[in-house]
Structure formats: C-alpha cells, structure tokens
C-alpha atoms as a PDB file:
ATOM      1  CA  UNK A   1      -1.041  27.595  -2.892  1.00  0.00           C
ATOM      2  CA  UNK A   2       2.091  25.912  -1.565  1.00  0.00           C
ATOM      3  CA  UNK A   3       1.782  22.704  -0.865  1.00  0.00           C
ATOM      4  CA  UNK A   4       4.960  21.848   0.486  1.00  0.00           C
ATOM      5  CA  UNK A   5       4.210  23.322   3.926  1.00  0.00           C
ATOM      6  CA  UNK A   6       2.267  20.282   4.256  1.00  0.00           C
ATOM      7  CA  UNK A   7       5.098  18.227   4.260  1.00  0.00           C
ATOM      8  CA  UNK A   8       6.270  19.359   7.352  1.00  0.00           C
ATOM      9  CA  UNK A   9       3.083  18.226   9.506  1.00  0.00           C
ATOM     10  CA  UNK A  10       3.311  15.214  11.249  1.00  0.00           C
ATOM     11  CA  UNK A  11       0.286  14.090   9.653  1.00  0.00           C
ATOM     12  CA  UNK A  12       0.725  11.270   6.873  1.00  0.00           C
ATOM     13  CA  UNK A  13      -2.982  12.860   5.568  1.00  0.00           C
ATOM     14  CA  UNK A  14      -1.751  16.423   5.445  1.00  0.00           C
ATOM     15  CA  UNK A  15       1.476  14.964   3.771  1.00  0.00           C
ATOM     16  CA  UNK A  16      -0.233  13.023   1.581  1.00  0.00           C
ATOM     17  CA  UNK A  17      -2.755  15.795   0.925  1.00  0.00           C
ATOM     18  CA  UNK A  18      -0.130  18.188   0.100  1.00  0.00           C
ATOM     19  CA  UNK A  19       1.097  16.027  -2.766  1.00  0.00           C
ATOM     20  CA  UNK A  20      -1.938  14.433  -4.454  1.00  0.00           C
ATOM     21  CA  UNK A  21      -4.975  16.808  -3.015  1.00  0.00           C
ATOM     22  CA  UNK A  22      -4.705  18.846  -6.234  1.00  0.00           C
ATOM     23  CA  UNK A  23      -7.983  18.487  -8.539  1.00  0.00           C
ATOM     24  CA  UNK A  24      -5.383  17.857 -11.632  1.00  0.00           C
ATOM     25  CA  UNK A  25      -3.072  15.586 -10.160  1.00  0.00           C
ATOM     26  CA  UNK A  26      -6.229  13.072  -8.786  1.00  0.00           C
ATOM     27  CA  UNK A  27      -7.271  12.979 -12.257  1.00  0.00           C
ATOM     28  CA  UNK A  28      -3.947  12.640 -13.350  1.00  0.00           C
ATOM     29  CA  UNK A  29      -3.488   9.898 -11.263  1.00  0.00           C
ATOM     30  CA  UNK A  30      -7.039   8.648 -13.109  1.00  0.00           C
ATOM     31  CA  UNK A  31      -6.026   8.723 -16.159  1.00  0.00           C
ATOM     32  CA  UNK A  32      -2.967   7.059 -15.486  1.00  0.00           C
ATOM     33  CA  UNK A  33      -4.532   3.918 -13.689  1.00  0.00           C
ATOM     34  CA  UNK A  34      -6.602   4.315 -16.851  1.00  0.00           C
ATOM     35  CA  UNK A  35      -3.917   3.361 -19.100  1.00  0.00           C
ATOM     36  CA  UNK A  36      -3.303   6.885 -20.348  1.00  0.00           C
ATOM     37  CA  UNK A  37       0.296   7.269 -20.402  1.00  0.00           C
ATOM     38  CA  UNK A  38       0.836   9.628 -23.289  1.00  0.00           C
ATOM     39  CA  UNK A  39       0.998  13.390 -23.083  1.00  0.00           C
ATOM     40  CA  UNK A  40      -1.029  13.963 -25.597  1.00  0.00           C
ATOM     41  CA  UNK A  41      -3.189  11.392 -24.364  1.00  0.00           C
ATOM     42  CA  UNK A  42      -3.742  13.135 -21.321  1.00  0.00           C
ATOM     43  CA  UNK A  43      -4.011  16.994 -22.394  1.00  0.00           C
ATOM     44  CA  UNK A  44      -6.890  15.853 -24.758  1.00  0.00           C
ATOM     45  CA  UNK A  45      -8.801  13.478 -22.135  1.00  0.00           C
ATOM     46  CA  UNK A  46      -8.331  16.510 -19.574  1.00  0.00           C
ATOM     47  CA  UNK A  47      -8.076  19.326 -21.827  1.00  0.00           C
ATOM     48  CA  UNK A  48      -6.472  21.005 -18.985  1.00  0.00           C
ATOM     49  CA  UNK A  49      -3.588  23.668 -20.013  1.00  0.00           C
ATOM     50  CA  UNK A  50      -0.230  22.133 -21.165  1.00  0.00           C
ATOM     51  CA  UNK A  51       1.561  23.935 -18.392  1.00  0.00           C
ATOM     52  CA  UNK A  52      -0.493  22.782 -15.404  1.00  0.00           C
ATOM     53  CA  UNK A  53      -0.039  19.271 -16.988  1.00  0.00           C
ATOM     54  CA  UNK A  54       3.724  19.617 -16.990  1.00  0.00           C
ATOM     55  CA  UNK A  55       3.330  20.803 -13.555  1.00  0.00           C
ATOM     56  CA  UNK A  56       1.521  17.809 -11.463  1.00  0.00           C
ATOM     57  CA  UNK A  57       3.375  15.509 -13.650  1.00  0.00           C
ATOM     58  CA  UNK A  58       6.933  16.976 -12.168  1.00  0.00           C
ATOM     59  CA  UNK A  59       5.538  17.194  -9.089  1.00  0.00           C
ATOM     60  CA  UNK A  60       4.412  13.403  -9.249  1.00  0.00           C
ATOM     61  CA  UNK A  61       7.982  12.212 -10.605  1.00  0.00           C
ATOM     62  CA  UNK A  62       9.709  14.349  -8.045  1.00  0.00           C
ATOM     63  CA  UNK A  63       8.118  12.465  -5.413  1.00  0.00           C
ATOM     64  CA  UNK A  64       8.813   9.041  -7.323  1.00  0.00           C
ATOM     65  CA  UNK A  65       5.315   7.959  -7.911  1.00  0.00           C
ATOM     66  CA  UNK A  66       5.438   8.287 -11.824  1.00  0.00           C
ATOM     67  CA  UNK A  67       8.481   7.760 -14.372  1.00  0.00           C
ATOM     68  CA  UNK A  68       8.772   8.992 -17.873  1.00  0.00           C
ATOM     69  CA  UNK A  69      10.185   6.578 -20.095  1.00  0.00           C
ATOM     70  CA  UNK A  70      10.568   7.346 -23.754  1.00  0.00           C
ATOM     71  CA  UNK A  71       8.606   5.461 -26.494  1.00  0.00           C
ATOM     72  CA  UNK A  72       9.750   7.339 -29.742  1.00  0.00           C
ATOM     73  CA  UNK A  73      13.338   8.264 -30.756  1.00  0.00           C
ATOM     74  CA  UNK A  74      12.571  11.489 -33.595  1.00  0.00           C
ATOM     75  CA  UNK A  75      11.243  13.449 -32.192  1.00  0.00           C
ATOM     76  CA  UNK A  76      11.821  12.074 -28.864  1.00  0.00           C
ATOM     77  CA  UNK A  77       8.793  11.619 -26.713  1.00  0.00           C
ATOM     78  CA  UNK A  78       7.793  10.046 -23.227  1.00  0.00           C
ATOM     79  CA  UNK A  79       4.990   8.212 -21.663  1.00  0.00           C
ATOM     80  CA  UNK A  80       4.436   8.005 -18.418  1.00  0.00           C
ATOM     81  CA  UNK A  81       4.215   5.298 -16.177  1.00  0.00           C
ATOM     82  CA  UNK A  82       3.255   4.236 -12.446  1.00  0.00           C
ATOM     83  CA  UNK A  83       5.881   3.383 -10.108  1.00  0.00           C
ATOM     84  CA  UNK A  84       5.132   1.067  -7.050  1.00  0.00           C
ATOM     85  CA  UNK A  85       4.226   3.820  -4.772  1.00  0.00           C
ATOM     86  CA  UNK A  86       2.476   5.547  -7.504  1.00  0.00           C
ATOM     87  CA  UNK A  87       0.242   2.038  -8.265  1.00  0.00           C
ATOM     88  CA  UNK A  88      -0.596   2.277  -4.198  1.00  0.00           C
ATOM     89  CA  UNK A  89      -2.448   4.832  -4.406  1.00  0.00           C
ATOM     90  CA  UNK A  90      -5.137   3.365  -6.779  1.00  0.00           C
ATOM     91  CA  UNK A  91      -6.921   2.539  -3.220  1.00  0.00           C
ATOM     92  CA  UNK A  92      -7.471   6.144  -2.700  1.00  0.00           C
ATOM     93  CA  UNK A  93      -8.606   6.907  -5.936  1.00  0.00           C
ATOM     94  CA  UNK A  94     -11.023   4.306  -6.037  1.00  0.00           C
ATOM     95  CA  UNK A  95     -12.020   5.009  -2.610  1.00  0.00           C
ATOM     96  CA  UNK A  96     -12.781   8.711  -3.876  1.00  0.00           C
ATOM     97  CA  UNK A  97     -14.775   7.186  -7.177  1.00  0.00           C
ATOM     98  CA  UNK A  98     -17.084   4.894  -4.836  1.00  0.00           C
ATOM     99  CA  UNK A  99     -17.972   7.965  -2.884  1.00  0.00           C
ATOM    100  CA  UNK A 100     -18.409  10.206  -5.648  1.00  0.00           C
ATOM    101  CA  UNK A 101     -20.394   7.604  -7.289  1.00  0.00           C
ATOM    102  CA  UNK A 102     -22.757   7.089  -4.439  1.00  0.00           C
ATOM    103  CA  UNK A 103     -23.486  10.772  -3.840  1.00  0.00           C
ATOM    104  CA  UNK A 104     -22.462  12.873  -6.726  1.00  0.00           C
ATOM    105  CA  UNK A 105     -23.161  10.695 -10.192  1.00  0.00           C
ATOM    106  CA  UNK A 106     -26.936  12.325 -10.565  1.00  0.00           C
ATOM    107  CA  UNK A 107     -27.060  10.324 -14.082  1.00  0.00           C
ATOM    108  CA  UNK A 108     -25.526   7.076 -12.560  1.00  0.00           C
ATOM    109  CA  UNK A 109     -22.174   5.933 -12.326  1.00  0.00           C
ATOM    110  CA  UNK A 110     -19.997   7.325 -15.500  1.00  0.00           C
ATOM    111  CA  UNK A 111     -17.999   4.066 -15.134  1.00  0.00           C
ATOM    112  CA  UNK A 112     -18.300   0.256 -13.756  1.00  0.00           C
ATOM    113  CA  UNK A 113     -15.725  -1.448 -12.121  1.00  0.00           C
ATOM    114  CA  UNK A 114     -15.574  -5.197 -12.795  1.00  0.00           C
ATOM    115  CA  UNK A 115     -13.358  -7.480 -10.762  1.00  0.00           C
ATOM    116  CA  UNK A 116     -10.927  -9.623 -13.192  1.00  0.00           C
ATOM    117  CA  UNK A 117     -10.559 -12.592 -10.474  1.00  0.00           C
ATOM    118  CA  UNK A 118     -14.304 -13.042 -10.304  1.00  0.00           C
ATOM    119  CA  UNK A 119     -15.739 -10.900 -13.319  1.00  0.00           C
ATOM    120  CA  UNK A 120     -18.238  -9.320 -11.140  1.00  0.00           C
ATOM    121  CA  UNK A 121     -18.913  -6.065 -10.887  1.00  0.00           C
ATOM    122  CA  UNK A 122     -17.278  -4.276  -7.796  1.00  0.00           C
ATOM    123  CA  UNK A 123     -17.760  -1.633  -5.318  1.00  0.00           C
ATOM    124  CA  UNK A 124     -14.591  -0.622  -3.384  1.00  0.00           C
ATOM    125  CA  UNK A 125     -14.191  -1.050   0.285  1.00  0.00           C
ATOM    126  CA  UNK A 126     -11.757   0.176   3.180  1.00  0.00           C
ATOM    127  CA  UNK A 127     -10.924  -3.462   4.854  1.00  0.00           C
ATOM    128  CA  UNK A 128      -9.059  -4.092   7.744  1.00  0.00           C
ATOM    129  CA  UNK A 129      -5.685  -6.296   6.814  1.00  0.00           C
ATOM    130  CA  UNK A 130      -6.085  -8.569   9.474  1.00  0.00           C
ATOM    131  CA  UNK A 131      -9.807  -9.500   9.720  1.00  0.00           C
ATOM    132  CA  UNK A 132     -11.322  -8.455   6.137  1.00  0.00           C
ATOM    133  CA  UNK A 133     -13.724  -6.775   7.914  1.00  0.00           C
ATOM    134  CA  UNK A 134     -14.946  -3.326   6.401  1.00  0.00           C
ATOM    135  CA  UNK A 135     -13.454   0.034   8.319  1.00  0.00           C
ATOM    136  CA  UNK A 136     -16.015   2.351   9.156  1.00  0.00           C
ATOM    137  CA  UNK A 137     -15.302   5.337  11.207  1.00  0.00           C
ATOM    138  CA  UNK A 138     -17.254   4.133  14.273  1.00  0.00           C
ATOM    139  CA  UNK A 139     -14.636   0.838  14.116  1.00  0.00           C
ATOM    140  CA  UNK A 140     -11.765   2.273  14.232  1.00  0.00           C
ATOM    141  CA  UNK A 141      -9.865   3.615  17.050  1.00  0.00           C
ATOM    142  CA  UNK A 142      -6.760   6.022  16.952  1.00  0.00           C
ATOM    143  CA  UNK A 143      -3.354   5.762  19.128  1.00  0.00           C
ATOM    144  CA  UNK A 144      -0.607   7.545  19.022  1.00  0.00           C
ATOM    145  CA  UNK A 145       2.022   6.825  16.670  1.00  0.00           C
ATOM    146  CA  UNK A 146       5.639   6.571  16.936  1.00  0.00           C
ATOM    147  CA  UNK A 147       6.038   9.668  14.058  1.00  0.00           C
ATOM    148  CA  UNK A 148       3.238  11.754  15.820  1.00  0.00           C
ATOM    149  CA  UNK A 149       3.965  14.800  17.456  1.00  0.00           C
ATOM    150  CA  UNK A 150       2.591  17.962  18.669  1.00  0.00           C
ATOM    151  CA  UNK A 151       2.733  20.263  16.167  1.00  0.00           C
ATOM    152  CA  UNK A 152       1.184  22.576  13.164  1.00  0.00           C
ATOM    153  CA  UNK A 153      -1.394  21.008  11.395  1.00  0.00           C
ATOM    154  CA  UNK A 154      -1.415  18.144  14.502  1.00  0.00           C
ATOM    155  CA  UNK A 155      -2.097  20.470  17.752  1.00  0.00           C
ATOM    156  CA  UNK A 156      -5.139  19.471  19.155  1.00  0.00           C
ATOM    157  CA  UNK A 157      -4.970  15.868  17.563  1.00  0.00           C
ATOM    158  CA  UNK A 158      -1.368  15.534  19.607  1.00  0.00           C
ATOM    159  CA  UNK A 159      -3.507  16.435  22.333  1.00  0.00           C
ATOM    160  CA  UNK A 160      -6.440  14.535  22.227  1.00  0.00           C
ATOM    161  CA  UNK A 161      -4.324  11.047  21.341  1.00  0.00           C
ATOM    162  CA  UNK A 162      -1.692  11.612  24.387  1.00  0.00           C
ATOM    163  CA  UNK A 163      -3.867  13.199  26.361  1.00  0.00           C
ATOM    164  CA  UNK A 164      -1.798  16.221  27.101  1.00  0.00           C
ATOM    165  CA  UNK A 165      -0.688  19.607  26.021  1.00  0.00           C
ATOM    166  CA  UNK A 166       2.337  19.980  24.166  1.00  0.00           C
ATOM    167  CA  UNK A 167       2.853  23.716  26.247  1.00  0.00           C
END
C-alpha cells in the first residue's frame, strides 16, 4: 500500500496514519520506548523479516522521529534512538496498549505500567491540557482549523465543520 498519499490529506490523523499506522512500525515504535535500540535486538524480539525491519526503520528516520547512531567501530553497527518527535508519540502508543489491554488481553495485561513519580501502577488517559480533565468523545467538540480544507480524505468532514460544500 502507499502510504504517502496520506500525506496529502488535510487530516493530521490520515497524515499521521500514513506514517505510523503500519502493524511493524507501532511495534517498532514499542520496542523502541522499550529500550530496544539494537537491530538485532529488534529482529529477534519481533522476529519480523530483516527487510521489512530496514524498511519502517527508514521510513521512521526519513520522517525524523528515530536516529541511528553508531555504537561499535569493526564492524560498524548502529542503534537506534528516539528523537523528540519520535518520544511524542509514546502517548499514542500507550493510548493503543490501554485499549488493547482493556478489550483484547483475554489472559490479562502482558505488561504493567508503573508510574516512576508516584510508583503506582498506571492506566493511561487522554487529558485535556488546560483542565486535567479526561477527553472522552462526548466532551469534545470539533472546529475548523486554520490547515483544514475541503478535500480527499476530508470531504464531508470540511463540510460538516464549515457547514458548507466545497462545490
């Protein structure tokens, strides 16, 4: 599939989606927020092929959320770290473990998260940045933005938020 049509949608989800929506690169991503940072590390964890690796993690240092950095000289080899935007996105993986925790983990979560500040055990939330409170799709309402526009991928959402066609 190419994902790069997705970039063109005035959508930040489609956008976004068109980068990280890929099975591999989410656990990429997991592994990496993991502290895996090794290749090898990686391949064996995922024991996906070598060339789909390669693939998500060019894909994630073309779009400057992961760098490679060597860590041996002979032979050389890298690891691979987290950039800022890369570490930003730990909200949407752990939004995506809380959910698949609640209603796919049959057996029970396969991990705990423990908060270091208090050393409790955590569930993540979606807050709001101004109140704390928790964002629920019945609290939230949607405007139009100043990068929205009617378009593939955003038709009938252009519509709906301005109210008019874009015909």
């Amino acid at each position: 599939m190419n994902r790069d049509r997705f970039t063109a949608m005035a959508c930040s989800v489609a956008r976004t989606s068109g980068l990280i929506g890929d099975p591999w690169t989410l656990l990429v991503l997991r592994d990496l927020f993991l502290g895996l940072t090794r290749f090898d590390e990686l391949h064996r964890d995922l024991g996906v092929a070598t060339n789909v690796l390669s693939d998500r993690l060019d894909r994630l240092m073309s779009a400057g959320l992961v760098e490679r950095k060597p860590y041996q000289r002979n032979p050389v080899r890298y690891r691979y770290e987290l950039t800022e935007p890369g570490k930003e996105l730990y909200g949407v993986v752990l939004s995506l473990l809380a959910w698949g925790d609640r209603y796919m983990a049959v057996d029970g979560a396969p991990m705990e998260l423990v908060h270091r500040d208090c050393g409790e055990l955590t569930t993540p939330l979606v807050t709001c940045d101004n109140c704390g409170g928790e964002l629920h799709v019945d609290d939230v309402e949607v405007r139009p933005g100043p990068g929205g526009r009617h378009a593939p991928g955003t038709v009938v959402i252009a519509e709906l938020l301005t109210g008019h066609s874009g015909s």
